[in-house]
N, C-alpha and C. Protein backbone atom coordinates (compact mmCIF):
# COMPACT_ATOMS: atom_id res chain seq x y z
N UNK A 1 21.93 -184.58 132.26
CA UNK A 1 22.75 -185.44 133.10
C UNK A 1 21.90 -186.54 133.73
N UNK A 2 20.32 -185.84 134.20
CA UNK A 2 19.93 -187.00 134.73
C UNK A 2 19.64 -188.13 133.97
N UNK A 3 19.64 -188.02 132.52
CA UNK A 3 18.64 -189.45 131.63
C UNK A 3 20.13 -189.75 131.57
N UNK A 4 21.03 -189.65 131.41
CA UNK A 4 22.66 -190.73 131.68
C UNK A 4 22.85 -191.24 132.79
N UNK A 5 22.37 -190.60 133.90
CA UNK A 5 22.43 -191.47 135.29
C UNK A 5 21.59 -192.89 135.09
N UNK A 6 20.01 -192.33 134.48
CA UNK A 6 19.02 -193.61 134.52
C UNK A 6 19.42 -193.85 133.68
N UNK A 7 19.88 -194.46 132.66
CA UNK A 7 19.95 -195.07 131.69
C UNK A 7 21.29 -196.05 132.05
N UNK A 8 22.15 -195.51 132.97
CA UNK A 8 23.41 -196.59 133.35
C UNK A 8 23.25 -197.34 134.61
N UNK A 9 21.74 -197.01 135.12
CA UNK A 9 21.65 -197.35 136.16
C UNK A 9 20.92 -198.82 135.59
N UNK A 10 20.14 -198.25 134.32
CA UNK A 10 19.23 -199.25 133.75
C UNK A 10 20.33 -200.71 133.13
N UNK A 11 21.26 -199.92 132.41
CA UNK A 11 22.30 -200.97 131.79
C UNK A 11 23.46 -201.43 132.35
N UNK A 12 23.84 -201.07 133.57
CA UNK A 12 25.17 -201.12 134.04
C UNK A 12 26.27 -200.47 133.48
N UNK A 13 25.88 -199.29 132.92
CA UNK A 13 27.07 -198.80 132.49
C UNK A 13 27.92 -198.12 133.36
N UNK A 14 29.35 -198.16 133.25
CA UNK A 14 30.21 -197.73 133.78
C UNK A 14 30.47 -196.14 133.45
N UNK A 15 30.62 -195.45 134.48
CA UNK A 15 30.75 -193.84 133.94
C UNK A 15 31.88 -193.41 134.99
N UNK A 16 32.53 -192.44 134.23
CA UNK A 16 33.86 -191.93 134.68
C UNK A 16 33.23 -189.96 135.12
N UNK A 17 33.71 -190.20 136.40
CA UNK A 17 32.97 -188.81 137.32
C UNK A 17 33.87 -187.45 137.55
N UNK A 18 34.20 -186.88 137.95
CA UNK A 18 34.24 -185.81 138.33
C UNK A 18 33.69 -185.40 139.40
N UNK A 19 34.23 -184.80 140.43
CA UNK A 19 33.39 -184.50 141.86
C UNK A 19 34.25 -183.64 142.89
N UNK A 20 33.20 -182.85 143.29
CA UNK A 20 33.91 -182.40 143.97
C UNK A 20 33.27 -182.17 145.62
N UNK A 21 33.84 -182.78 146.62
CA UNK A 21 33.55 -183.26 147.99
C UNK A 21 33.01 -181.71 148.50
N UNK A 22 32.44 -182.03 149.91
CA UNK A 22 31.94 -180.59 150.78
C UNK A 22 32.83 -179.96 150.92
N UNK A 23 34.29 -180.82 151.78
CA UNK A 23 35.83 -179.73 151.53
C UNK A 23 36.45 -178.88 150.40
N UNK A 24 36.07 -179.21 149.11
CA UNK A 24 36.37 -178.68 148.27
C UNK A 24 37.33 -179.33 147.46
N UNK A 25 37.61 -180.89 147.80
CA UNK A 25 38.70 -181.89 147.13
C UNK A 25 37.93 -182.20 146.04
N UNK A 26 38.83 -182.11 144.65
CA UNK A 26 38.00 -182.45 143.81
C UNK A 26 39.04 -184.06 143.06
N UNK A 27 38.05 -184.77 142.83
CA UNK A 27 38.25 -186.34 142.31
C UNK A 27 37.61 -186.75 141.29
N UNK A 28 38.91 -187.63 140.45
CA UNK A 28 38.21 -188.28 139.36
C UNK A 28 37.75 -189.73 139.77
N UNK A 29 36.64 -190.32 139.14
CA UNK A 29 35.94 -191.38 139.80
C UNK A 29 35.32 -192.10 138.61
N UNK A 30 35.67 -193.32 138.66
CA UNK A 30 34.97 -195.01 138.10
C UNK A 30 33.67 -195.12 139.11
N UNK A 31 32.46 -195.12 138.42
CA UNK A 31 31.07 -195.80 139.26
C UNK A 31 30.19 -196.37 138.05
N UNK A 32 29.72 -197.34 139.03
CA UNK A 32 28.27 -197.92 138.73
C UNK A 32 27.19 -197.42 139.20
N UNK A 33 26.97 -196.64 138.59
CA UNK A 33 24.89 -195.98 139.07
C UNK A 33 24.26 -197.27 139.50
N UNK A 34 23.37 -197.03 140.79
CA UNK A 34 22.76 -197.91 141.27
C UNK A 34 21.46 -197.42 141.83
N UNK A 35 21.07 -196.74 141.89
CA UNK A 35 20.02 -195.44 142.09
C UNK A 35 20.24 -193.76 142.12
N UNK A 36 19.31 -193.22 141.41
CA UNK A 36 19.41 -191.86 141.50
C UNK A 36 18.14 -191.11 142.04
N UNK A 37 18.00 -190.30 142.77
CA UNK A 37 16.81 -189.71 143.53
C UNK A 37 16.98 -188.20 143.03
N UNK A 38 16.06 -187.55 143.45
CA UNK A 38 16.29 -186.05 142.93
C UNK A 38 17.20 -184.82 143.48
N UNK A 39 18.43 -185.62 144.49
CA UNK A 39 19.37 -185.06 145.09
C UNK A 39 20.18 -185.40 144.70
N UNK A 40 20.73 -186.95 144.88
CA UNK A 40 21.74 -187.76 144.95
C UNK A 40 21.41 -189.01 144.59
N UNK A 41 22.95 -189.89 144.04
CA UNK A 41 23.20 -190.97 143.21
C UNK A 41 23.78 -191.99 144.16
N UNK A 42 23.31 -193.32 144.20
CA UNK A 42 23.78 -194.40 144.91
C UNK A 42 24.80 -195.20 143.86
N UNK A 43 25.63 -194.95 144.03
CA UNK A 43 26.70 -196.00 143.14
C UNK A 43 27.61 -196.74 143.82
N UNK A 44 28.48 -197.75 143.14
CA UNK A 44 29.74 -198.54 143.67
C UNK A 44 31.02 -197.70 142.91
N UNK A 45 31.79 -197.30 143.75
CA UNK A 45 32.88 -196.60 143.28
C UNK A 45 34.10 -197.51 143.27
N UNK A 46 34.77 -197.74 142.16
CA UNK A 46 35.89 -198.63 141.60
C UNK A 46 37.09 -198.37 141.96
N UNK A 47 36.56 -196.28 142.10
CA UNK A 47 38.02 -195.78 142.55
C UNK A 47 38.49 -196.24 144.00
N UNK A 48 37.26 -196.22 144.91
CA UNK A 48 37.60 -196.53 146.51
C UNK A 48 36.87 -197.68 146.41
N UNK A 49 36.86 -198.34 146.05
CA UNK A 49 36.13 -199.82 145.94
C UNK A 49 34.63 -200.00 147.28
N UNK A 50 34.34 -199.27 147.27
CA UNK A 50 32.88 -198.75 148.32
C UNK A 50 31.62 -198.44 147.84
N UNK A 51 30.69 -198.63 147.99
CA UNK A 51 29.18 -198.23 147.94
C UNK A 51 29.29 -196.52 148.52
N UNK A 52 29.20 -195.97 147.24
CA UNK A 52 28.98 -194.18 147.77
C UNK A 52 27.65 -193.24 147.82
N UNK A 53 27.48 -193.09 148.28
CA UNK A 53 26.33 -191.80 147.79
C UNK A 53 27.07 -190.56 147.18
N UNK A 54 26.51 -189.50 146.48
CA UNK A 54 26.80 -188.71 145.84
C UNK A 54 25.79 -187.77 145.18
N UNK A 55 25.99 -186.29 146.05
CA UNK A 55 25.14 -185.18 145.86
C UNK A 55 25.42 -184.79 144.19
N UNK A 56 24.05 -184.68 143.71
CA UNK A 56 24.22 -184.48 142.19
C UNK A 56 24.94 -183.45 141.73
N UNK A 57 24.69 -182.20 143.01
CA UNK A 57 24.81 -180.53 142.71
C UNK A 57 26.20 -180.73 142.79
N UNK A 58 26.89 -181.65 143.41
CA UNK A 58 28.60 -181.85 143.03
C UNK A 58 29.16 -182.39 142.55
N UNK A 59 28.49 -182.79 141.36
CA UNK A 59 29.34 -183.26 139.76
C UNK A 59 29.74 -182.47 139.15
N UNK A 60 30.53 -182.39 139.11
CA UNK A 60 31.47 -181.34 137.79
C UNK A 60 31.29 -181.92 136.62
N UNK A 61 31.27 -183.19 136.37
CA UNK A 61 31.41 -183.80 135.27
C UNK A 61 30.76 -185.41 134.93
N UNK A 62 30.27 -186.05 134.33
CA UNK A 62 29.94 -187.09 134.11
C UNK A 62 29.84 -187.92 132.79
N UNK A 63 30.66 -188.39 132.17
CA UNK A 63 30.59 -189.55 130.44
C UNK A 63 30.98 -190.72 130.78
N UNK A 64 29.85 -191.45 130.02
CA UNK A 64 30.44 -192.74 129.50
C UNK A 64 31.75 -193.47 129.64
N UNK A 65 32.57 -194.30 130.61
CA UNK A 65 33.88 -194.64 130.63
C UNK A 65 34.37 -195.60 129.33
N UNK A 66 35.47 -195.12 128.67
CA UNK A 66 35.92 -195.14 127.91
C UNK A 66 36.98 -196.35 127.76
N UNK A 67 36.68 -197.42 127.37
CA UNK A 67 37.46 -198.16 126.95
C UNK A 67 38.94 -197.96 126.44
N UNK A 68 40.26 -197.99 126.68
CA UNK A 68 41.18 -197.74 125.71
C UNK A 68 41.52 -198.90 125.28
N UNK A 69 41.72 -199.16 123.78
CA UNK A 69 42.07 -200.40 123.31
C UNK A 69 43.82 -200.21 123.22
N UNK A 70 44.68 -201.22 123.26
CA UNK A 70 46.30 -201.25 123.26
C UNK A 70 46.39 -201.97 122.08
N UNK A 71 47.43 -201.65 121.51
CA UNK A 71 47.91 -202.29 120.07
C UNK A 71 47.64 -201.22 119.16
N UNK A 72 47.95 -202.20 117.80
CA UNK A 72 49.17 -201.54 116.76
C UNK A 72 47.51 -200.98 116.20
């Protein structure tokens, strides 16, 4: 998980998250990696349009965001 954090942090890639908060709310999430440390990830979140931090140990999930193309 961590060489996909650096590596989108390196390219701007967009990654689609999974998370789940200290309360126990769990959310799907659009970010831009913007630093990662050996706890937690500094990104811009698309979903709440905010600069977040984010504890690593509460990713449930993390890929590549996925383009859908429309049409025939």
């Amino acid at each position: 998980m961590k060489g996909l954090l650096i590596r989108a942090s390196e390219s701007g890639e967009q990654l689609e998250m999974i998370y789940i908060s200290a309360k126990g709310d769990v959310s799907q999430r659009v970010i831009k990696v913007l630093n990662v440390s050996s706890e937690s990830l500094k990104a811009y979140c698309y979903t709440r349009n905010q600069f977040r931090t984010f504890k690593l140990e509460n990713i449930l999930s993390i890929v590549p965001l996925k383009h859908h193309r429309r049409g025939a």
